[in-house]
N, C-alpha and C. Protein backbone atom coordinates (compact mmCIF):
# COMPACT_ATOMS: atom_id res chain seq x y z
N UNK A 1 51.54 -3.30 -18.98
CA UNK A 1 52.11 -4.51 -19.52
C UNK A 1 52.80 -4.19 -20.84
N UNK A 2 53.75 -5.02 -21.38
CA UNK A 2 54.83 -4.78 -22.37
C UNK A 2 53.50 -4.98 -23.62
N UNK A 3 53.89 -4.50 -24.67
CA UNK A 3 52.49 -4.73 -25.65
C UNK A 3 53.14 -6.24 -26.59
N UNK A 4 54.51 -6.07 -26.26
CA UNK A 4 55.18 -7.11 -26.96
C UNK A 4 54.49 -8.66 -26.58
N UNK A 5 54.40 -8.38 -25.23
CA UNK A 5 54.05 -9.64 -24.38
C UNK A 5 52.55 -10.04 -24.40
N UNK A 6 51.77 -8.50 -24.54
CA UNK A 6 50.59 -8.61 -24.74
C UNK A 6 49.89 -9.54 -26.09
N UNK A 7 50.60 -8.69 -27.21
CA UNK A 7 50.33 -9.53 -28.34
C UNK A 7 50.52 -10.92 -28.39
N UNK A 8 51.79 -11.62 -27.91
CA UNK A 8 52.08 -13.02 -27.22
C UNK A 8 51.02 -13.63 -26.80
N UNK A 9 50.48 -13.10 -25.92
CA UNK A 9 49.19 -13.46 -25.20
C UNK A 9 48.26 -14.04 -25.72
N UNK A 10 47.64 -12.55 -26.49
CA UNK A 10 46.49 -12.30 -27.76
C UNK A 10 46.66 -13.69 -28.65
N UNK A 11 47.59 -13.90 -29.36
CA UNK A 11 48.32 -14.73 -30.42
C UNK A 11 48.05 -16.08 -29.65
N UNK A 12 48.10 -16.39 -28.39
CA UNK A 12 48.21 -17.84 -28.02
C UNK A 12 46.42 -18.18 -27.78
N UNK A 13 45.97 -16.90 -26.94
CA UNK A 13 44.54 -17.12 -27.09
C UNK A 13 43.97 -17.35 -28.56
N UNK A 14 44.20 -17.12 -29.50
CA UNK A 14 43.81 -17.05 -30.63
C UNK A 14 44.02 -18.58 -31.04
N UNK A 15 45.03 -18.65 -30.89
CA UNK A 15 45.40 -20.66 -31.28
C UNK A 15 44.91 -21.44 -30.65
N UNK A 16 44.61 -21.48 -29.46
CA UNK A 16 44.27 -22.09 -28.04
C UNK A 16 42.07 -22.40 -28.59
N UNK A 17 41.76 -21.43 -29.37
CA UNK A 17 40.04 -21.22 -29.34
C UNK A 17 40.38 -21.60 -30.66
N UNK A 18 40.93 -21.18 -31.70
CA UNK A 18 41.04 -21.90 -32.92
C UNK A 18 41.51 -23.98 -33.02
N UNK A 19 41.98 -23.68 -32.10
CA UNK A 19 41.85 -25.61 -32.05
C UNK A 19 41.13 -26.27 -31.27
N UNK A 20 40.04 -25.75 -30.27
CA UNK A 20 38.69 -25.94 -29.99
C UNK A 20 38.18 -26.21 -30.51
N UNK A 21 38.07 -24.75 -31.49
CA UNK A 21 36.52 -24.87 -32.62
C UNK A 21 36.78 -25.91 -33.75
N UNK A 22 38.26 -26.51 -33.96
CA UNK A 22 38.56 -27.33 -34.88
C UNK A 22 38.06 -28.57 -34.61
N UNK A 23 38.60 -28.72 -32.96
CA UNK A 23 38.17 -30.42 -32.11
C UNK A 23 36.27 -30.26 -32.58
N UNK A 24 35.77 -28.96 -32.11
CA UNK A 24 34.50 -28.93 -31.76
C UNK A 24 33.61 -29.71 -33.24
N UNK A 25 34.65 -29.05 -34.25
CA UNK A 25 33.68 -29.33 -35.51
C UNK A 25 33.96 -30.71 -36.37
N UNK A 26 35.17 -31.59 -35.63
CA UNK A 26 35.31 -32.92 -35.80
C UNK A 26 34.57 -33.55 -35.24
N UNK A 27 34.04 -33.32 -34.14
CA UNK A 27 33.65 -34.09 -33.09
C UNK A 27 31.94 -34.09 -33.47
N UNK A 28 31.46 -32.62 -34.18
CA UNK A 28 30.40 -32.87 -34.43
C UNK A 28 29.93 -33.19 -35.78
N UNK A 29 31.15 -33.60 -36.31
CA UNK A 29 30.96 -34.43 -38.16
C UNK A 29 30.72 -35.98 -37.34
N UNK A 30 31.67 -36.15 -36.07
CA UNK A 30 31.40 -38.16 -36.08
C UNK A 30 30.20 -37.94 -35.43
N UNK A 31 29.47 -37.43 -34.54
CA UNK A 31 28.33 -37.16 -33.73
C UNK A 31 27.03 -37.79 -35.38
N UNK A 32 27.22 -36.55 -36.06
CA UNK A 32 26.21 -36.57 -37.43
C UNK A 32 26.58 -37.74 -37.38
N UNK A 33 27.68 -38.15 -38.18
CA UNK A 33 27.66 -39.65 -38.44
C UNK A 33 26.75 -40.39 -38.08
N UNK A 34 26.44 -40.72 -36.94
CA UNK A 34 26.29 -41.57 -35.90
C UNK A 34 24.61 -41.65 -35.91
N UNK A 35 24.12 -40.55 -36.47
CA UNK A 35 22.23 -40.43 -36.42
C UNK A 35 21.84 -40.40 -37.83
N UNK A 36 21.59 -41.24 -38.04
CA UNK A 36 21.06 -41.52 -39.22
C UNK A 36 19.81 -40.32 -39.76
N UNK A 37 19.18 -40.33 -41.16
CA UNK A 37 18.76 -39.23 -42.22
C UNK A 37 17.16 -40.22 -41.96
N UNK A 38 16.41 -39.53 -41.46
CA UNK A 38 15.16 -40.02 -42.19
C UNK A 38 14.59 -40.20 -43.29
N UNK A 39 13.47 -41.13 -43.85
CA UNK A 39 13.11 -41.01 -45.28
C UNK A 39 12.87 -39.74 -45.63
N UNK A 40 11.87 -38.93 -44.29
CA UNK A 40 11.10 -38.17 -45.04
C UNK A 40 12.01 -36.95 -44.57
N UNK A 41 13.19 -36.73 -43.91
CA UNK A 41 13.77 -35.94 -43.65
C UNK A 41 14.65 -36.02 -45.46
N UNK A 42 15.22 -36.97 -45.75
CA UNK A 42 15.73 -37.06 -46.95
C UNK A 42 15.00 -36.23 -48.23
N UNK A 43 13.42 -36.89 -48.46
CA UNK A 43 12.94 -36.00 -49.24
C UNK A 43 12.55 -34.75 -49.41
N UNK A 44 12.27 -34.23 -48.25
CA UNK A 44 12.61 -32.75 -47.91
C UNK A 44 13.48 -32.01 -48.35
N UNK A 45 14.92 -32.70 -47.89
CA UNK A 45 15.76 -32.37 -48.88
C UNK A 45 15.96 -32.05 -50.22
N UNK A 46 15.58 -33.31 -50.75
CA UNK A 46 15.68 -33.81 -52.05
C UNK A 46 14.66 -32.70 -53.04
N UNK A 47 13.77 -32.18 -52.34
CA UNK A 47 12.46 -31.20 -52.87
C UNK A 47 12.97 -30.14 -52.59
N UNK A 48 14.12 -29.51 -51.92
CA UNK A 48 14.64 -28.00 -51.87
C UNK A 48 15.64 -27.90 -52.99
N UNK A 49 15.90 -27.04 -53.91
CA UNK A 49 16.65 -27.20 -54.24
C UNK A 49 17.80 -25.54 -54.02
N UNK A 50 17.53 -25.67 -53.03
CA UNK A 50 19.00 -25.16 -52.38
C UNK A 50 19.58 -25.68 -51.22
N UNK A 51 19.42 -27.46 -51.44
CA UNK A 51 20.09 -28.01 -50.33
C UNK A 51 21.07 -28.69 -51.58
N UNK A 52 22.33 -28.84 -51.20
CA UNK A 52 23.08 -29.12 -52.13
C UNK A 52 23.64 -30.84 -51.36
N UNK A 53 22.90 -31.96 -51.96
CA UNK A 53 23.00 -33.31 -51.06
C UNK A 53 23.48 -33.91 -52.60
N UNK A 54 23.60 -35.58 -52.00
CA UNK A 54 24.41 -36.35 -52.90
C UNK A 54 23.57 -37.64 -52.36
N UNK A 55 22.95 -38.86 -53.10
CA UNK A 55 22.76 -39.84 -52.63
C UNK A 55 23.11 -40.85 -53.35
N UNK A 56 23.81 -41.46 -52.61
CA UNK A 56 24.77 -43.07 -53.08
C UNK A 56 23.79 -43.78 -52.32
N UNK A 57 23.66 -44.61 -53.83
CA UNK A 57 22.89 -45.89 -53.62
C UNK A 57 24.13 -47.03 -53.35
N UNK A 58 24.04 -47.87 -52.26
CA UNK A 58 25.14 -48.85 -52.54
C UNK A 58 24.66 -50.43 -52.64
N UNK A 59 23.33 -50.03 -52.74
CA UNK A 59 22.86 -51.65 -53.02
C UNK A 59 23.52 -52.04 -54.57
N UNK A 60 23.51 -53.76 -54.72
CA UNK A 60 24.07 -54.50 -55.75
C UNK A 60 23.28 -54.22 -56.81
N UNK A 61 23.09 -54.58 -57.83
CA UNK A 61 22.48 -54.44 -59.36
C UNK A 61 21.43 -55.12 -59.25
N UNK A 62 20.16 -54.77 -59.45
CA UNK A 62 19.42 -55.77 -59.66
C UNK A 62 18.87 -55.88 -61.32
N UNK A 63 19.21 -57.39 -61.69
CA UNK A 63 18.80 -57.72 -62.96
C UNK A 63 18.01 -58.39 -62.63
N UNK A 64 17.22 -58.84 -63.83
CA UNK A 64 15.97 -59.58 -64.47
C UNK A 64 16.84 -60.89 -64.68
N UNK A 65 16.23 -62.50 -64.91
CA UNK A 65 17.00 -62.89 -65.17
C UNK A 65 17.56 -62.88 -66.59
N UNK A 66 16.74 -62.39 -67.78
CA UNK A 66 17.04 -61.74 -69.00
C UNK A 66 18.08 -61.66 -68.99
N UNK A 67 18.09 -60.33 -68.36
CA UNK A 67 19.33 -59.09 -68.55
C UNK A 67 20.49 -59.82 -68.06
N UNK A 68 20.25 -60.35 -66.50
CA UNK A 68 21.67 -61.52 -65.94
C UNK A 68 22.15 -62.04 -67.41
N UNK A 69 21.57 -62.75 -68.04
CA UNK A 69 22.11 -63.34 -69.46
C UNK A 69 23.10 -62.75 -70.34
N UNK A 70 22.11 -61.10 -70.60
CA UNK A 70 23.01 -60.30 -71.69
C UNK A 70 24.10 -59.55 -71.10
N UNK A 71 23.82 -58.89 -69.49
CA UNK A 71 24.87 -58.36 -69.12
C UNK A 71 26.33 -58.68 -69.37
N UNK A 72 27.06 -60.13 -68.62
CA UNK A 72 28.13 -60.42 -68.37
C UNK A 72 28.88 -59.47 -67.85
N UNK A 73 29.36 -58.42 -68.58
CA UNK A 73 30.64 -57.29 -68.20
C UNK A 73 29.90 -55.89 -67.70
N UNK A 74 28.78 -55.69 -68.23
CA UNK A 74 27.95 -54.15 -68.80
C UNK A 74 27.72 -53.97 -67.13
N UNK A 75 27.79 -52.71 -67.19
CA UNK A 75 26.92 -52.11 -65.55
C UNK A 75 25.60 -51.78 -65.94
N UNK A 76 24.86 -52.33 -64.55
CA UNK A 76 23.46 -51.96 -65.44
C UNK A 76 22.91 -51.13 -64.02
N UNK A 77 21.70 -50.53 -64.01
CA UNK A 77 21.21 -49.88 -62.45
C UNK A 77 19.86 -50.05 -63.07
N UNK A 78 19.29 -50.90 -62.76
CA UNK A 78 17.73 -51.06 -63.78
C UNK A 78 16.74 -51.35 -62.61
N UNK A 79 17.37 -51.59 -60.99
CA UNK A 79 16.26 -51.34 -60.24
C UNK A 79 15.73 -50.15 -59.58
N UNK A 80 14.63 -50.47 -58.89
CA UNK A 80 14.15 -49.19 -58.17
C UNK A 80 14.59 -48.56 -57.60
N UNK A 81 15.13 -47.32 -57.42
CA UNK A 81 16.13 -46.38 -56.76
C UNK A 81 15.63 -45.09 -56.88
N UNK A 82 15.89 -44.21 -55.68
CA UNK A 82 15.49 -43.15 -55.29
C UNK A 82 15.94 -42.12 -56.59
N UNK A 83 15.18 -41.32 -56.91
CA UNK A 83 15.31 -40.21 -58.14
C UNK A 83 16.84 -39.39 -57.71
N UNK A 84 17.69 -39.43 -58.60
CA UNK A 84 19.00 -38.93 -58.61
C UNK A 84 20.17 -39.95 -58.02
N UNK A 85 19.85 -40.55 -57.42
CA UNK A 85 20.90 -41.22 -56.76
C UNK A 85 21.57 -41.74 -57.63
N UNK A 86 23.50 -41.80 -57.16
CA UNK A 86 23.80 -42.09 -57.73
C UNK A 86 24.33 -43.67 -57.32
N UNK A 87 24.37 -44.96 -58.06
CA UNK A 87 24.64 -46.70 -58.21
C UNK A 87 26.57 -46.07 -57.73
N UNK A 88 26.56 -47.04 -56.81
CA UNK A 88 27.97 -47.46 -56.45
C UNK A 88 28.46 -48.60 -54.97
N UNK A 89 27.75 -49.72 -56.11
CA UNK A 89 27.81 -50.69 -55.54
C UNK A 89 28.58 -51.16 -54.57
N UNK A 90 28.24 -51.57 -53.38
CA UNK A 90 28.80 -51.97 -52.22
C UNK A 90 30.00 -51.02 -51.87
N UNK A 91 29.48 -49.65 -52.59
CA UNK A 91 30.65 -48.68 -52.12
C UNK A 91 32.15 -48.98 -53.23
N UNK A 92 31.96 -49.37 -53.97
CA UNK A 92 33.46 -49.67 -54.82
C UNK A 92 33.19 -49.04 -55.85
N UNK A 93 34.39 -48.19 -56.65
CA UNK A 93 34.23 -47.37 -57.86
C UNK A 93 34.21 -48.24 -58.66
N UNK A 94 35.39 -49.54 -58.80
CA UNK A 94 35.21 -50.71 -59.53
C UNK A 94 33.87 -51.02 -60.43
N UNK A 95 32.83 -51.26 -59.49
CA UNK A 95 31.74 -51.62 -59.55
C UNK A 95 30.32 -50.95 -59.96
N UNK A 96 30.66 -49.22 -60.16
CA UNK A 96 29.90 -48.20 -60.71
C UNK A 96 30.38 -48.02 -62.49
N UNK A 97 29.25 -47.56 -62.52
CA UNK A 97 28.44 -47.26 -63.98
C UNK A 97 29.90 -46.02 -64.33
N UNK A 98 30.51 -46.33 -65.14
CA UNK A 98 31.83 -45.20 -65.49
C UNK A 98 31.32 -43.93 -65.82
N UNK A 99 30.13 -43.64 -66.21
CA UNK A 99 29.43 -42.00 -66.44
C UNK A 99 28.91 -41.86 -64.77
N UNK A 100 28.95 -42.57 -63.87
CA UNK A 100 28.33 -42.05 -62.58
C UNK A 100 29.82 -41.71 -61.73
N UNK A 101 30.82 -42.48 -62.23
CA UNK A 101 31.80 -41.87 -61.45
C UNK A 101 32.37 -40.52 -61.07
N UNK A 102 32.22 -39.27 -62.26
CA UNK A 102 32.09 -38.08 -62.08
C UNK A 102 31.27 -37.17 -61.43
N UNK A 103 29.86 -37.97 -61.34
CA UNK A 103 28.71 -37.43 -60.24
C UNK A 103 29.39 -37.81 -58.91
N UNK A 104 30.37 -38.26 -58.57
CA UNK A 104 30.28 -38.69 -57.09
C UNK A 104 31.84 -37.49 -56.54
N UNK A 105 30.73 -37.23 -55.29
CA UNK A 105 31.87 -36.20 -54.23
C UNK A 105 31.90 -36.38 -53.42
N UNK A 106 33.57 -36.39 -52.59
CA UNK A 106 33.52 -36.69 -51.67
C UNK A 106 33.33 -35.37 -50.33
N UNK A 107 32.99 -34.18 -50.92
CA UNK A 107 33.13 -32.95 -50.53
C UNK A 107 31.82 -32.24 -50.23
N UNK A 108 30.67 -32.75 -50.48
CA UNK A 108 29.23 -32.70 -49.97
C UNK A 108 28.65 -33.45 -49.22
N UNK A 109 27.36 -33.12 -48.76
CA UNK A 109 26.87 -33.67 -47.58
C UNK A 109 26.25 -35.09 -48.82
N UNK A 110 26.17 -36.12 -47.88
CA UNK A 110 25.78 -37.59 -48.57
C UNK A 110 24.81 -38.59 -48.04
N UNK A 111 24.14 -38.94 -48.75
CA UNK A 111 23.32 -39.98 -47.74
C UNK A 111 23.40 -41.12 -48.24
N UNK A 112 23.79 -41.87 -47.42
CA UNK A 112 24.25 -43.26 -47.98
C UNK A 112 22.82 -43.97 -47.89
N UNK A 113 22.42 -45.40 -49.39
CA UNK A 113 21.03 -46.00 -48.78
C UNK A 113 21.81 -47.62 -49.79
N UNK A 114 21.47 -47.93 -48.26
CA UNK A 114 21.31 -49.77 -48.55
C UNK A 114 20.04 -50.32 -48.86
N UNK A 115 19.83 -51.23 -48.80
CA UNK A 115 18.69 -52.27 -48.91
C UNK A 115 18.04 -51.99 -47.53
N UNK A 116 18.52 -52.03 -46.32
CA UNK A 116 17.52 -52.15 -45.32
C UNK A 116 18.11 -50.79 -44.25
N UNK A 117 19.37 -50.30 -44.75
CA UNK A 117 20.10 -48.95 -43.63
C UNK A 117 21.04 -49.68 -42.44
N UNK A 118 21.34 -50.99 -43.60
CA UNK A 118 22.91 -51.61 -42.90
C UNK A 118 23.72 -50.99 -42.40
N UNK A 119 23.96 -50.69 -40.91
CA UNK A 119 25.04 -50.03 -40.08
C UNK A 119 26.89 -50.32 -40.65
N UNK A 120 26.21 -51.62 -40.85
CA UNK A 120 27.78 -51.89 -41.31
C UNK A 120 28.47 -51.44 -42.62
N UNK A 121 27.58 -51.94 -43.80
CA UNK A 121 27.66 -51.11 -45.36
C UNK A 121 27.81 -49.81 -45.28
N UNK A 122 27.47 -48.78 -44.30
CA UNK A 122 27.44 -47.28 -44.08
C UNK A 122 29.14 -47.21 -43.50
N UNK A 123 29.19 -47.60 -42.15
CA UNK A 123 30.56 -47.23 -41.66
C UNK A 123 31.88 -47.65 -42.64
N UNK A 124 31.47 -48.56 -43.84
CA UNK A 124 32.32 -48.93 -44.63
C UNK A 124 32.84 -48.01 -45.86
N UNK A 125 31.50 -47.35 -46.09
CA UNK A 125 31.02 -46.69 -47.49
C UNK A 125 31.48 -44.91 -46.88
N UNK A 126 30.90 -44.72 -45.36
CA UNK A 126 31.17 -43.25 -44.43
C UNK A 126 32.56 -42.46 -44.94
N UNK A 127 33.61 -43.87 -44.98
CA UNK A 127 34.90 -43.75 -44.82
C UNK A 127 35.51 -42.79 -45.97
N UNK A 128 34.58 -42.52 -46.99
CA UNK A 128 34.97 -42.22 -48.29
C UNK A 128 34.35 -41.15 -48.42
N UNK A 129 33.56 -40.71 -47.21
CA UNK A 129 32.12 -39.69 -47.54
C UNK A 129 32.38 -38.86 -46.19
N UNK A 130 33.11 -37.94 -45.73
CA UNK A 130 33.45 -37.37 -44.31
C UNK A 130 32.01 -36.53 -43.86
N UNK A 131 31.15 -36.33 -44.78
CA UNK A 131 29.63 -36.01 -44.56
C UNK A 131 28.76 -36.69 -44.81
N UNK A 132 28.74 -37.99 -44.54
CA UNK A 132 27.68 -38.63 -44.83
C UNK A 132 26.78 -39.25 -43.60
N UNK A 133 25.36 -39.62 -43.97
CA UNK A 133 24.40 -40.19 -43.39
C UNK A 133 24.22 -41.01 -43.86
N UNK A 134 23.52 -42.20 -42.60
CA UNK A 134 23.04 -43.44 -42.96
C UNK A 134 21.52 -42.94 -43.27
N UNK A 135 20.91 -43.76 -44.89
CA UNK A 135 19.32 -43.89 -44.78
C UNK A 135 18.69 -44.65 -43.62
N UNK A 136 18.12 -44.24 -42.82
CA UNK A 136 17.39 -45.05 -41.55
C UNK A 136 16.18 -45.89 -41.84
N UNK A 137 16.52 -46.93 -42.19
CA UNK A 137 15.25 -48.07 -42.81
C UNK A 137 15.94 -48.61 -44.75
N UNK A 138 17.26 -47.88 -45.13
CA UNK A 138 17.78 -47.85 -46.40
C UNK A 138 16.27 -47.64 -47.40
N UNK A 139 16.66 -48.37 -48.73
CA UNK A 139 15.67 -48.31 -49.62
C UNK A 139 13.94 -48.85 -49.17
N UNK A 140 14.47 -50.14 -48.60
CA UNK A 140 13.15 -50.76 -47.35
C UNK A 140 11.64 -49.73 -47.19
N UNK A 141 12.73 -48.72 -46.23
CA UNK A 141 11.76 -47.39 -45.80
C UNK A 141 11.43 -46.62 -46.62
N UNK A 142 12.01 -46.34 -47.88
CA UNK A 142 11.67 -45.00 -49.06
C UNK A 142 10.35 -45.70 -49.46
N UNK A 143 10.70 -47.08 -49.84
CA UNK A 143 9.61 -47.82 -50.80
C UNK A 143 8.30 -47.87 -49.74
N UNK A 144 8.12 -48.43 -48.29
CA UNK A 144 7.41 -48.30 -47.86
C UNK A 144 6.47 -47.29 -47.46
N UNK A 145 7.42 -45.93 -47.77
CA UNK A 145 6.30 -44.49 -47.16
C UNK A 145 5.94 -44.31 -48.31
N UNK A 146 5.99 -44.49 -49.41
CA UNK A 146 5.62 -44.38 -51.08
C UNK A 146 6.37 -43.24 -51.51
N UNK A 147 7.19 -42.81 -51.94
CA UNK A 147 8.08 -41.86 -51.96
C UNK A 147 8.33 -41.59 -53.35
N UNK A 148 8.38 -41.34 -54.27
CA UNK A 148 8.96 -41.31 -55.56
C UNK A 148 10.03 -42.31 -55.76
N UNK A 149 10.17 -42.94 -56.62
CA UNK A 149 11.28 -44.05 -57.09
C UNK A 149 11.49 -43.89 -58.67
N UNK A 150 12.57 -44.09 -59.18
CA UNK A 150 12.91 -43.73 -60.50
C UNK A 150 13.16 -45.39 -60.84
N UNK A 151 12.96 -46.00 -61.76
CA UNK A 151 13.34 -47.17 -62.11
C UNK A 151 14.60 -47.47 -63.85
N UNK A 152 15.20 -48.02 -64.26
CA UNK A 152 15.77 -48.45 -65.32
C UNK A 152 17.38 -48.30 -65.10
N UNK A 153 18.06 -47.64 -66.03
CA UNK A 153 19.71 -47.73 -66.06
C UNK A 153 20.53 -46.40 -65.58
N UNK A 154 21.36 -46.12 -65.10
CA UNK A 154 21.69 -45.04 -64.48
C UNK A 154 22.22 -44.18 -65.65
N UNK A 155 21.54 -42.87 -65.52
CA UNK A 155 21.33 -41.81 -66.63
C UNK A 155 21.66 -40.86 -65.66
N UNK A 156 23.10 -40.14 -65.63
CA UNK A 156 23.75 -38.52 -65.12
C UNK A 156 23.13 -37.72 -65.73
N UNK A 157 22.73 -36.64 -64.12
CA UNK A 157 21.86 -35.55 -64.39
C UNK A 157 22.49 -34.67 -65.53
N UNK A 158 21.36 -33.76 -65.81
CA UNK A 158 21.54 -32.57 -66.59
C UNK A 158 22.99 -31.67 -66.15
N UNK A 159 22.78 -31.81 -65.13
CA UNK A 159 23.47 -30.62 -63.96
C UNK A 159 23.97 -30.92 -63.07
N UNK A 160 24.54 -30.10 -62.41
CA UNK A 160 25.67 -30.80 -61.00
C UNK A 160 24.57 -31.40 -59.97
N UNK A 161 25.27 -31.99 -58.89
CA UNK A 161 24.53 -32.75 -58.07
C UNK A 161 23.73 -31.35 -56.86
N UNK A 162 22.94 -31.77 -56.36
CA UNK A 162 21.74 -30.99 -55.94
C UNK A 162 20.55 -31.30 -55.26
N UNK A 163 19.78 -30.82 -54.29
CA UNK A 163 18.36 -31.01 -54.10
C UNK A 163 17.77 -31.18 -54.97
N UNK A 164 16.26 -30.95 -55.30
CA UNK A 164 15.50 -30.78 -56.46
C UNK A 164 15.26 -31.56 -57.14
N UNK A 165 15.72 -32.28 -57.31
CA UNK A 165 15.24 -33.43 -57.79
C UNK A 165 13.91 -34.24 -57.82
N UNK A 166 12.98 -33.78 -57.16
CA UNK A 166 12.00 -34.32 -57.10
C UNK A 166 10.68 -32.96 -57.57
C-alpha cells in the first residue's frame, strides 16, 4: 500500500477515536450530573485533602430578626453551613458576599447544597458549574447525620479551595 495513503488512513483513525473519547467524556460529565453526592460521600471528601472540591451553598441568608433590621444592603452568611462552603445565593453573583466571589470556580469539581437537594435550584445553579453535583438530602441531610457545621458570616479561606477542611 502507498504509505501516502496509509498515513491518510492512520490520520482519519486518529480523528474518528479522538471524537469518541470526546462524545464519551461529555456524555459522562451529564451522566455525573444526573447522581447526586452523598452527605457522607461529601465528607469524605471534604476530610482528604487531596481531593480538590468546591462547595456552593445556594441557600438564601438566614438572619435573626435583629440582624434583618441592621442588615438592609450588607451580605451576611450567619447561618449554619457546611465548613468551607462557599454563600451564593440562589446561584447569583449579585447576591454573594464580594470576598466569596474570588473563591468561586467554575473549573473544579462542585457540589451544589440547597436547603433540602432541590433538583430544580441544582439544574439552574449546574449551568455555571460543568462539574457539579447535587447534595442528595441538601443541607436537611448534613444537619441530620450530625456532620460538622460552621456557623456566623462568610470568612475566605486561608488558601485556595480544597478538601481538608474538616
Amino acid at each position: 500500500m502507498n504509505p501516502k495513503i496509509e498515513r491518510i488512513i492512520y490520520a482519519g483513525i486518529i480523528v474518528v477515536l479522538a471524537g469518541l473519547l470526546l462524545s464519551f467524556g461529555k456524555k459522562d460529565l451529564e451522566l455525573r450530573k444526573q447522581i447526586p453526592i452523598t452527605v457522607k460521600e461529601l465528607y469524605e471528601k471534604l476530610g482528604n485533602p487531596k481531593v480538590n472540591i468546591q462547595v456552593i451553598d445556594v441557600r438564601p441568608y438566614e438572619l435573626s430578626e435583629e440582624e434583618e433590621e441592621e442588615a438592609e444592603d450588607t451580605d451576611y452568611y450567619t447561618g449554619v453551613h457546611i465548613p468551607g462552603s462557599i454563600p451564593l445565593p440562589d446561584c447569583d453573583e449579585s447576591k454573594a458576599p464580594e470576598e466569596a466571589l474570588p473563591q468561586i470556580s467554575p473549573y473544579i469539581p462542585t457540589v451544589i447544597v440547597s436547603r433540602d437537594g432541590d433538583p430544580e435550584i441544582f439544574k439552574k445553579c449546574a449551568k455555571k458549574f460543568p462539574f457539579a453535583q447535587n447534595l442528595k438530602g441538601g443541607m436537611l441531610a448534613w444537619d441530620e447525620e450530625g456532620y460538622p457545621e460552621d456557623e456566623g458570616e462568610y470568612e475566605p479561606p486561608a488558601a485556595g479551595g480544597g478538601g481538608g477542611c474538616l
